[in-house]
C-alpha atoms as a PDB file:
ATOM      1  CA  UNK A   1     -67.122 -26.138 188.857  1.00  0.00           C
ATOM      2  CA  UNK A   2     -70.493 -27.790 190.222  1.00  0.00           C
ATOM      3  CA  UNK A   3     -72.410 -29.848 188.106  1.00  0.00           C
ATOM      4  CA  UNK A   4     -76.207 -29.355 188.181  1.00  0.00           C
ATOM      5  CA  UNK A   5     -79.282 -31.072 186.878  1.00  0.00           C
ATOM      6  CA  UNK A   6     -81.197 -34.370 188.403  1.00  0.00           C
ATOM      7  CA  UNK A   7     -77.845 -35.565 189.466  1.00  0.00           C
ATOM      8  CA  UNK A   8     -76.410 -32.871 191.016  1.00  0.00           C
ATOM      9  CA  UNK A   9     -78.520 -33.824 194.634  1.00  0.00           C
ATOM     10  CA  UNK A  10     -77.030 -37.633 194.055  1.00  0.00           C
ATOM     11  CA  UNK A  11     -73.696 -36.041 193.860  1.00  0.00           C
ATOM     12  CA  UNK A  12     -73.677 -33.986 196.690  1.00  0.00           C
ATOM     13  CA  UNK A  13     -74.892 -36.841 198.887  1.00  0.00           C
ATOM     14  CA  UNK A  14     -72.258 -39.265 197.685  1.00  0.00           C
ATOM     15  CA  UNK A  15     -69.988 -36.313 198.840  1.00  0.00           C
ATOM     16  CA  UNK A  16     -71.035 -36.110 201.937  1.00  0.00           C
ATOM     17  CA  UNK A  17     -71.125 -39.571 202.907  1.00  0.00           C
ATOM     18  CA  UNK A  18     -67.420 -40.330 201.614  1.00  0.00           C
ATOM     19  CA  UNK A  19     -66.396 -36.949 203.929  1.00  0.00           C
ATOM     20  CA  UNK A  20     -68.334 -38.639 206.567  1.00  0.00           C
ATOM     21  CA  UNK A  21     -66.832 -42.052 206.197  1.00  0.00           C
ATOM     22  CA  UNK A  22     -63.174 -40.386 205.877  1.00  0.00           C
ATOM     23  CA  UNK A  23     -62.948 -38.425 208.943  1.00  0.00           C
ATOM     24  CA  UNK A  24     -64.724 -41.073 210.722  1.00  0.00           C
ATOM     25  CA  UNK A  25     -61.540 -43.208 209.167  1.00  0.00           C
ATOM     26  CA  UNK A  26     -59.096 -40.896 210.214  1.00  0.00           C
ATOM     27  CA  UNK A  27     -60.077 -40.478 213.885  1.00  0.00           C
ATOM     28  CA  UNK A  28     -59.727 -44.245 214.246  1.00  0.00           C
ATOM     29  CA  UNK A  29     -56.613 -44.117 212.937  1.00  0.00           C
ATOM     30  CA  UNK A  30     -55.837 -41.579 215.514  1.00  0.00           C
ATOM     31  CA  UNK A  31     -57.346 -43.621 218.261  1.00  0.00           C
ATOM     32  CA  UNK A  32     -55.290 -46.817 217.428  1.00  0.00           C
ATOM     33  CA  UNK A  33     -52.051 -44.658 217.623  1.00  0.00           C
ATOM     34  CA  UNK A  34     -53.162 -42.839 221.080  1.00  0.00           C
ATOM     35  CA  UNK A  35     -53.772 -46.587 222.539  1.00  0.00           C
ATOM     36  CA  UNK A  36     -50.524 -47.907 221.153  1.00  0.00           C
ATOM     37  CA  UNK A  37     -48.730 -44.971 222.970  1.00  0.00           C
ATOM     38  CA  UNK A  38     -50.117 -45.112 226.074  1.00  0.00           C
ATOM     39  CA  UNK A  39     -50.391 -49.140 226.095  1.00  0.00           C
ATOM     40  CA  UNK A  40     -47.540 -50.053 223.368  1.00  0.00           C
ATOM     41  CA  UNK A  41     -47.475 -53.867 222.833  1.00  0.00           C
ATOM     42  CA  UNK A  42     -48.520 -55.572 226.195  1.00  0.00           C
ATOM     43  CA  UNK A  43     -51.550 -57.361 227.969  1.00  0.00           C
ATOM     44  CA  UNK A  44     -53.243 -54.045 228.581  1.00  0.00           C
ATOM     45  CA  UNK A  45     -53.797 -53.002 224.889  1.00  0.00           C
ATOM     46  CA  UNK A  46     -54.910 -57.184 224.345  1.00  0.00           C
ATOM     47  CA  UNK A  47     -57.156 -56.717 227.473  1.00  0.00           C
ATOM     48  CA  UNK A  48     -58.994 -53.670 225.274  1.00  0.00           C
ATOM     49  CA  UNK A  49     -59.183 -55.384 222.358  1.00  0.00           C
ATOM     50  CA  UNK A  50     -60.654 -58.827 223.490  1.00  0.00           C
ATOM     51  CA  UNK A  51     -63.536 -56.955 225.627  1.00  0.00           C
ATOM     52  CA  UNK A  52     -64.297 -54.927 222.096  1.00  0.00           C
ATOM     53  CA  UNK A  53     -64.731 -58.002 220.274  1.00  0.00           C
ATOM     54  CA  UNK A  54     -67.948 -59.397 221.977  1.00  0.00           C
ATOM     55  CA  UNK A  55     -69.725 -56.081 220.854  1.00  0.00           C
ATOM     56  CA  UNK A  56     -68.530 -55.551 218.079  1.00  0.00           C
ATOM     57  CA  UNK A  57     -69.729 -59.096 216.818  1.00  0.00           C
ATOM     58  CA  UNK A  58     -72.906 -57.992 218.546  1.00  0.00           C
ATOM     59  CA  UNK A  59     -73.353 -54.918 216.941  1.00  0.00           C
ATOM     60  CA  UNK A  60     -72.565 -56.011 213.599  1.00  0.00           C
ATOM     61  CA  UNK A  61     -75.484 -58.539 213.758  1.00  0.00           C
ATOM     62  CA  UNK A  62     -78.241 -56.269 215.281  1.00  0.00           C
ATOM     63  CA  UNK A  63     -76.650 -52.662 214.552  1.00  0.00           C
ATOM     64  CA  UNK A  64     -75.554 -52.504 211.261  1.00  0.00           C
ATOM     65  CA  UNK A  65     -76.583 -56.015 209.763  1.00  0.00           C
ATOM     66  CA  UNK A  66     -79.971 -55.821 210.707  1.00  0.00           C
ATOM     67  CA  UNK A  67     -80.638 -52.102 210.506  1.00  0.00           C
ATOM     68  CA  UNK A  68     -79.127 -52.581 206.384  1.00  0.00           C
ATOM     69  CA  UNK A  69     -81.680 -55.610 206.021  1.00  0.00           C
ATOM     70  CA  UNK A  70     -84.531 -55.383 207.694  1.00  0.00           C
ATOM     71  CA  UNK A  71     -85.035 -51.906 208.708  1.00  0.00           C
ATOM     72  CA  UNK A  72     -83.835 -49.062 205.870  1.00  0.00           C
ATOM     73  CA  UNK A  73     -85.735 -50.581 202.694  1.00  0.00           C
ATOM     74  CA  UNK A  74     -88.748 -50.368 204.108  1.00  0.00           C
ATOM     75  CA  UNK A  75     -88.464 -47.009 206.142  1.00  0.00           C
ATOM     76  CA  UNK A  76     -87.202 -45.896 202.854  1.00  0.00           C
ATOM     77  CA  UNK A  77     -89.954 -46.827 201.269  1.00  0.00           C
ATOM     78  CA  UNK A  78     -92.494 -45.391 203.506  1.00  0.00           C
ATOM     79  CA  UNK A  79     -90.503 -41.806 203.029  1.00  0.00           C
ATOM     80  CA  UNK A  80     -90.607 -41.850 199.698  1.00  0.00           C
ATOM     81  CA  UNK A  81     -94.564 -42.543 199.518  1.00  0.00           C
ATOM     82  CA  UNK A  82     -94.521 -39.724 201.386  1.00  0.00           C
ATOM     83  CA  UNK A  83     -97.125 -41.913 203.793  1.00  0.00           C
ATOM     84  CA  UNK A  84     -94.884 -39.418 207.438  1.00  0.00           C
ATOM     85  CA  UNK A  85     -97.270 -41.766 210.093  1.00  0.00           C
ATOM     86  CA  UNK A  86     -96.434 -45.044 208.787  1.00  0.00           C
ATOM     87  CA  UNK A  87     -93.464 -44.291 209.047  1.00  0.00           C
ATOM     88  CA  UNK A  88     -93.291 -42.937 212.115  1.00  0.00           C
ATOM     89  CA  UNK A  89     -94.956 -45.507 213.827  1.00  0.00           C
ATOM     90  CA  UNK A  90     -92.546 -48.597 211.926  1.00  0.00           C
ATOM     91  CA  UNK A  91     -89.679 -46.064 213.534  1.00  0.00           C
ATOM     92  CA  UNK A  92     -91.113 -46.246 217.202  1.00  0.00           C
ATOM     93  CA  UNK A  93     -91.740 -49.596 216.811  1.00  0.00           C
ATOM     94  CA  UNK A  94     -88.178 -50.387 216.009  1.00  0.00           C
ATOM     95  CA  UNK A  95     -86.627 -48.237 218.604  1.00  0.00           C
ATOM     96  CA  UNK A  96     -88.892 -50.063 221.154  1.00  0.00           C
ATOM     97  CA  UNK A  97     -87.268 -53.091 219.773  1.00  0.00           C
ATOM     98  CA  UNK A  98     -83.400 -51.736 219.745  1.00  0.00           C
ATOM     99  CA  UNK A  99     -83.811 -50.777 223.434  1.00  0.00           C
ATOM    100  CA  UNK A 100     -84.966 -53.828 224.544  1.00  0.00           C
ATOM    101  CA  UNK A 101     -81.982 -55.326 223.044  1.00  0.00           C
ATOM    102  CA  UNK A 102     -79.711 -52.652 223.907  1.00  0.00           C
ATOM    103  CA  UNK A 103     -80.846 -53.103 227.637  1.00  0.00           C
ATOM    104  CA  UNK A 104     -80.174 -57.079 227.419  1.00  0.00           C
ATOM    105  CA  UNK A 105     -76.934 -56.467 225.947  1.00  0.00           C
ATOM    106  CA  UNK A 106     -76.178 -53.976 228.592  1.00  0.00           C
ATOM    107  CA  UNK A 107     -77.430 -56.742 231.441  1.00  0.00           C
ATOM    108  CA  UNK A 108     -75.781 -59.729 230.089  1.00  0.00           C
ATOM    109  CA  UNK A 109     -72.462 -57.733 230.073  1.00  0.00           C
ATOM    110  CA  UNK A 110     -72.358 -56.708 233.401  1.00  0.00           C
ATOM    111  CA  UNK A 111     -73.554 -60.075 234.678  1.00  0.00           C
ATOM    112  CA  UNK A 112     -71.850 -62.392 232.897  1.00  0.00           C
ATOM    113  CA  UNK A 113     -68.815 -61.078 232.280  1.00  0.00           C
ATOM    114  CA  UNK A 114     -66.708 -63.262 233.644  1.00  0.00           C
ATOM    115  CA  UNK A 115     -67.939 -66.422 231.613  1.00  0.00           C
ATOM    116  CA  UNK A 116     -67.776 -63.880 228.503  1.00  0.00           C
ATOM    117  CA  UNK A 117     -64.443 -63.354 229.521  1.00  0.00           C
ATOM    118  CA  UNK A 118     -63.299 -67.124 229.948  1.00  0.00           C
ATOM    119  CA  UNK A 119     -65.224 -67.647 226.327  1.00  0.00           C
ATOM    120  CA  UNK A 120     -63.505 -65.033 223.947  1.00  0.00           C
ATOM    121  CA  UNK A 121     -59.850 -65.174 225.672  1.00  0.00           C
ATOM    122  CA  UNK A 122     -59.291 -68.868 227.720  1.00  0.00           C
ATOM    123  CA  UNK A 123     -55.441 -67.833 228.552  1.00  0.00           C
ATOM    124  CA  UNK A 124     -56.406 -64.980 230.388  1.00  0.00           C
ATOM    125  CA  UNK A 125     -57.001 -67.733 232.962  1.00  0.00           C
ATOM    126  CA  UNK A 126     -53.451 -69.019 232.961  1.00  0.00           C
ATOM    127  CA  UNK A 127     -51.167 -66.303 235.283  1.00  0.00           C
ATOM    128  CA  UNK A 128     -48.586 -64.694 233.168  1.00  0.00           C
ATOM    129  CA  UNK A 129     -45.210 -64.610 234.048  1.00  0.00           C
ATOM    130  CA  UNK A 130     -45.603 -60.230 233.798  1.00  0.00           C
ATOM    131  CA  UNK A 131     -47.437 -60.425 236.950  1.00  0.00           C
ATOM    132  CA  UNK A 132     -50.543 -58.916 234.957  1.00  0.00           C
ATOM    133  CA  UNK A 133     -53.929 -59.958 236.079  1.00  0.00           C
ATOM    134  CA  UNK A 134     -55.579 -60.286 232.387  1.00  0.00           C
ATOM    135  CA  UNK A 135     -58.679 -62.036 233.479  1.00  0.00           C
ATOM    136  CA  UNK A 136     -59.411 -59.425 236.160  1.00  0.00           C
ATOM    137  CA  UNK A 137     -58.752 -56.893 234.109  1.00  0.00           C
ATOM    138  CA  UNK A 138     -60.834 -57.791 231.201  1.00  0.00           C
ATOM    139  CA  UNK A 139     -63.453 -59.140 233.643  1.00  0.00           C
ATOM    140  CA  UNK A 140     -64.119 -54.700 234.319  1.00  0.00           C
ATOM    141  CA  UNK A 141     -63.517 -53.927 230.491  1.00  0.00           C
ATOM    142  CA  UNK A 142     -66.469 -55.997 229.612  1.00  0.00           C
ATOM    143  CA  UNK A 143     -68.862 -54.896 232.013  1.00  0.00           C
ATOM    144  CA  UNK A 144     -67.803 -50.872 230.757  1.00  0.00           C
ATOM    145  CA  UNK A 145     -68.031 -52.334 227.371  1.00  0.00           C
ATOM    146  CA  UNK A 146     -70.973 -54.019 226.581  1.00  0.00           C
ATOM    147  CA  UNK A 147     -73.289 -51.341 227.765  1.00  0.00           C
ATOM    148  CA  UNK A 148     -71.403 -49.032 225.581  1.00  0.00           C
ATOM    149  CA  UNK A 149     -72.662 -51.789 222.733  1.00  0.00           C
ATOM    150  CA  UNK A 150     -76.282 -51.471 223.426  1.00  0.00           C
ATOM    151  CA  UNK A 151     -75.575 -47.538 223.027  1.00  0.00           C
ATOM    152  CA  UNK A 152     -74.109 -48.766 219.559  1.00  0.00           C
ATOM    153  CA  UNK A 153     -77.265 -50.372 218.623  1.00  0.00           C
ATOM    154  CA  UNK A 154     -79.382 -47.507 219.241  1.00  0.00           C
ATOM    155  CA  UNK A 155     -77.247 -45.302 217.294  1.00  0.00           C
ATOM    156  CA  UNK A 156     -77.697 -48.025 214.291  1.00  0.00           C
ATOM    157  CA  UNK A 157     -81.058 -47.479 214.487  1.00  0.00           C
ATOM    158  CA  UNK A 158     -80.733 -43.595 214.813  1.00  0.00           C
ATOM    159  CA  UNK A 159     -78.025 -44.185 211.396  1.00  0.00           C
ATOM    160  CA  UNK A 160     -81.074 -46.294 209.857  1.00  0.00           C
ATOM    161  CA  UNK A 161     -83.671 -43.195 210.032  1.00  0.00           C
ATOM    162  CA  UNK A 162     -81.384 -40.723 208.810  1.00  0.00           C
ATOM    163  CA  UNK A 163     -79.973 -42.788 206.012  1.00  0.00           C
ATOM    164  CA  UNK A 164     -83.912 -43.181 205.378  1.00  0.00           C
ATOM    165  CA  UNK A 165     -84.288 -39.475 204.999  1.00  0.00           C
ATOM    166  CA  UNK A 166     -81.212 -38.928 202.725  1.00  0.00           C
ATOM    167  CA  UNK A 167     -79.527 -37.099 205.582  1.00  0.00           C
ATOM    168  CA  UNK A 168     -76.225 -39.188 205.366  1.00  0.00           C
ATOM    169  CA  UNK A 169     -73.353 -37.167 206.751  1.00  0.00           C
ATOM    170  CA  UNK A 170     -74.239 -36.824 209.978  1.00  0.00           C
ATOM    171  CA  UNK A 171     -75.071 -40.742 210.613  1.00  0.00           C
ATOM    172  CA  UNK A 172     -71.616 -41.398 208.765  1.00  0.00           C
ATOM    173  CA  UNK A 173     -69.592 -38.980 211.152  1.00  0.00           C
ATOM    174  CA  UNK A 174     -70.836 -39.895 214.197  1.00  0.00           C
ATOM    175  CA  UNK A 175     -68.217 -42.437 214.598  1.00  0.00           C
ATOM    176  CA  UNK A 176     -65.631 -39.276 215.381  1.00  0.00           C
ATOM    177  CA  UNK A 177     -67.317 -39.173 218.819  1.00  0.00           C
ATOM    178  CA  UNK A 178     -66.553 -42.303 219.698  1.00  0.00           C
ATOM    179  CA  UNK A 179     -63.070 -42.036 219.062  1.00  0.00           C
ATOM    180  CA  UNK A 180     -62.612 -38.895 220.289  1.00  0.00           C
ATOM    181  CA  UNK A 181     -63.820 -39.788 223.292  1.00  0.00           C
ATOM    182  CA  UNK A 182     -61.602 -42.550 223.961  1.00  0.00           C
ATOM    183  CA  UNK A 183     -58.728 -40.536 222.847  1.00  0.00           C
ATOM    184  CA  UNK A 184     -59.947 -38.070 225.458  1.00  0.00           C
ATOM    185  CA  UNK A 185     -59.766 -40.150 227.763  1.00  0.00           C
ATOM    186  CA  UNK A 186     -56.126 -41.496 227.702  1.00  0.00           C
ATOM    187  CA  UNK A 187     -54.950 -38.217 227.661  1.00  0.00           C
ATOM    188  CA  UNK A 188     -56.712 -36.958 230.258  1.00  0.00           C
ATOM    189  CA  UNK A 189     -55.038 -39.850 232.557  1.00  0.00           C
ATOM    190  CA  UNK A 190     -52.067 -39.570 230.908  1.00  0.00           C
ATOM    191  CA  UNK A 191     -52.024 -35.891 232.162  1.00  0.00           C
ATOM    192  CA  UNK A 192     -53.074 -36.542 235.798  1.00  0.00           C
ATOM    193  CA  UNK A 193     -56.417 -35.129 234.524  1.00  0.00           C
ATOM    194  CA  UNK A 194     -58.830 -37.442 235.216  1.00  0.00           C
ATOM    195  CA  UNK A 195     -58.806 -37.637 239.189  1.00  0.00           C
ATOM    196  CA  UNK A 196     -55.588 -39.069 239.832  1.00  0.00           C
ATOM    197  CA  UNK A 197     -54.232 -37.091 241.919  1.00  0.00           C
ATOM    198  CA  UNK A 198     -52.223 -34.526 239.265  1.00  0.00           C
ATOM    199  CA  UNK A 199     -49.932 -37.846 238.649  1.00  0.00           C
ATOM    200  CA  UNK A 200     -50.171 -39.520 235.563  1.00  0.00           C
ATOM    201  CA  UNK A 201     -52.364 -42.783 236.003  1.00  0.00           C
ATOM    202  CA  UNK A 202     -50.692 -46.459 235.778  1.00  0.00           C
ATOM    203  CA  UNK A 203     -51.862 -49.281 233.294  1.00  0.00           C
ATOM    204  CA  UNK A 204     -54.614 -50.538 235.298  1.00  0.00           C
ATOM    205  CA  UNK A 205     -56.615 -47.108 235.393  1.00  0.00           C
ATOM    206  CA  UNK A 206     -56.007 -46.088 231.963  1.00  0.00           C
ATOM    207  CA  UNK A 207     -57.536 -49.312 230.553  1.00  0.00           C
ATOM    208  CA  UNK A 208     -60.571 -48.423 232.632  1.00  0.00           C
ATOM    209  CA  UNK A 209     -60.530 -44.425 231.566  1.00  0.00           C
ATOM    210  CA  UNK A 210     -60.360 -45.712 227.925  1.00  0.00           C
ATOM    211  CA  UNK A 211     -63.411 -48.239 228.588  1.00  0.00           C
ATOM    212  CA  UNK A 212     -64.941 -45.271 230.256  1.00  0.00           C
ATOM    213  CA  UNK A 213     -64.605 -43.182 226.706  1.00  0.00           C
ATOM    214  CA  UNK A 214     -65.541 -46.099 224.927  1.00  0.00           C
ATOM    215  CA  UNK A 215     -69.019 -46.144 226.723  1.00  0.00           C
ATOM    216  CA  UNK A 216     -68.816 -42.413 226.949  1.00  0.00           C
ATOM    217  CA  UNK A 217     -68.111 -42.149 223.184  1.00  0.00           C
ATOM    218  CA  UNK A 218     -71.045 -44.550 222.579  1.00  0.00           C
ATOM    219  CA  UNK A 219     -73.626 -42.276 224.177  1.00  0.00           C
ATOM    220  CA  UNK A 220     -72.101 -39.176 222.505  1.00  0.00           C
ATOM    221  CA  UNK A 221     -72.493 -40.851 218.912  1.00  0.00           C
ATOM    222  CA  UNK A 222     -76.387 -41.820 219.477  1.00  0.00           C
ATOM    223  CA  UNK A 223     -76.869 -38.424 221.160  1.00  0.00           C
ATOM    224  CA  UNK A 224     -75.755 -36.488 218.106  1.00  0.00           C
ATOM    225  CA  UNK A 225     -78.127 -37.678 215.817  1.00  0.00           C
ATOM    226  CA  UNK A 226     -81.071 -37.425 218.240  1.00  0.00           C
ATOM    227  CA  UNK A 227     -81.841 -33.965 217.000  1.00  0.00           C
ATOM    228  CA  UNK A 228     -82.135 -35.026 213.157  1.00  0.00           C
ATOM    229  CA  UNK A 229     -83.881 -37.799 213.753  1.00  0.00           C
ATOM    230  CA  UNK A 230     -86.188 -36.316 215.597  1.00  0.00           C
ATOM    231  CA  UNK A 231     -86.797 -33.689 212.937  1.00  0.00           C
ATOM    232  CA  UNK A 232     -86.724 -36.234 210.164  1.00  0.00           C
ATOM    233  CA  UNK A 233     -89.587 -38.332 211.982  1.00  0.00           C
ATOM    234  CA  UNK A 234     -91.889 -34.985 212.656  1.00  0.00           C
END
């Protein structure tokens, strides 16, 4: 039976963003065992997860950490004053912001990834006795990677307007895209479906196809909540 009265909207939206938050849950959960299939336990699943960490530490400090500090209390605020061009114009003047850091993000990846590479994992510098070039490897995971964080960061933002609006499931299962994608994209080499000839691609290439879907997966969860935010922000 639904409850009504002044908490019934409260309700609903608490709803929403714990349906958001547990499919979002549940397709990482999904993702983790797709990449422990395809990769099991060896340097190519360690190679993923040491060019994720970089972004991830970046996106938690100007995706979600700043966008929760500095950005949704008083965007918030502005919405519920009711005072639409303010803002607006604090909205645009964030995003101008976000994709100037999104775009450095994106540079500094690509060009510096090898000393990125030598700072998060050292021993990918020492051969292996596997015959597995780790460095190399992770060397092109971080330069598909990091511009796949700057995508992050302007979906922050994108989460930050929304949340703003009290439109919360949406910004909460974005997320699915990214995981889907990545998912997508190890079976689709797996498969021989994603141009290798038919055959099923080897290590090397599915480490790539799944930083492909990461970056991918990045775009599709900003994209998604383009079309809300734009309607939120008139």
């Amino acid at each position: 039976m639904s409850r009504t009265g002044p908490d019934a909207p409260q309700e609903r939206r608490a709803v929403r963003v714990a349906a958001g938050i547990l499919l979002s849950r549940v397709s990482g959960l999904v993702r983790e065992a797709a990449l422990a299939h395809v990769f099991g336990v060896g340097p190519h699943l360690d190679v993923f997860r040491t060019a994720l960490r970089g972004p991830n530490v970046l996106q938690n400090l100007l995706g979600e950490g700043t966008v929760s500090a500095a950005f949704i209390p008083p965007l918030s605020r502005m919405v519920a004053e009711g005072r639409r061009d303010d803002a607006r114009a604090f909205a645009g003047a964030v995003l101008g912001l976000t994709l100037a850091a999104a775009a450095a993000i994106s540079l500094v990846g690509v060009l510096a990834a090898p000393a990125i590479v030598s700072l998060l994992a050292p021993g990918f510098l020492v051969g292996t006795p596997d015959g597995v070039d780790r460095y190399r490897l992770a060397v092109t995971a971080v330069r598909w990677i990091f511009p796949m964080a700057g995508l992050l960061v302007l979906s922050a933002w994108a989460l930050g307007v929304l949340n703003a609006h009290r439109r919360f499931f949406l910004a909460y299962v974005a997320p699915v895209l990214w995981n889907v994608a990545i998912v997508a994209a190890l079976v689709g080499g797996a498969l021989g479906l994603a141009g290798s000839g038919g055959s099923p691609a080897g290590p090397d290439r599915l480490l790539v196809l799944a930083c492909v879907g990461a970056l991918v997966g990045g775009g599709l969860q900003f994209a998604v909540q383009l079309p809300g935010v734009l309607r939120a922000l008139g």
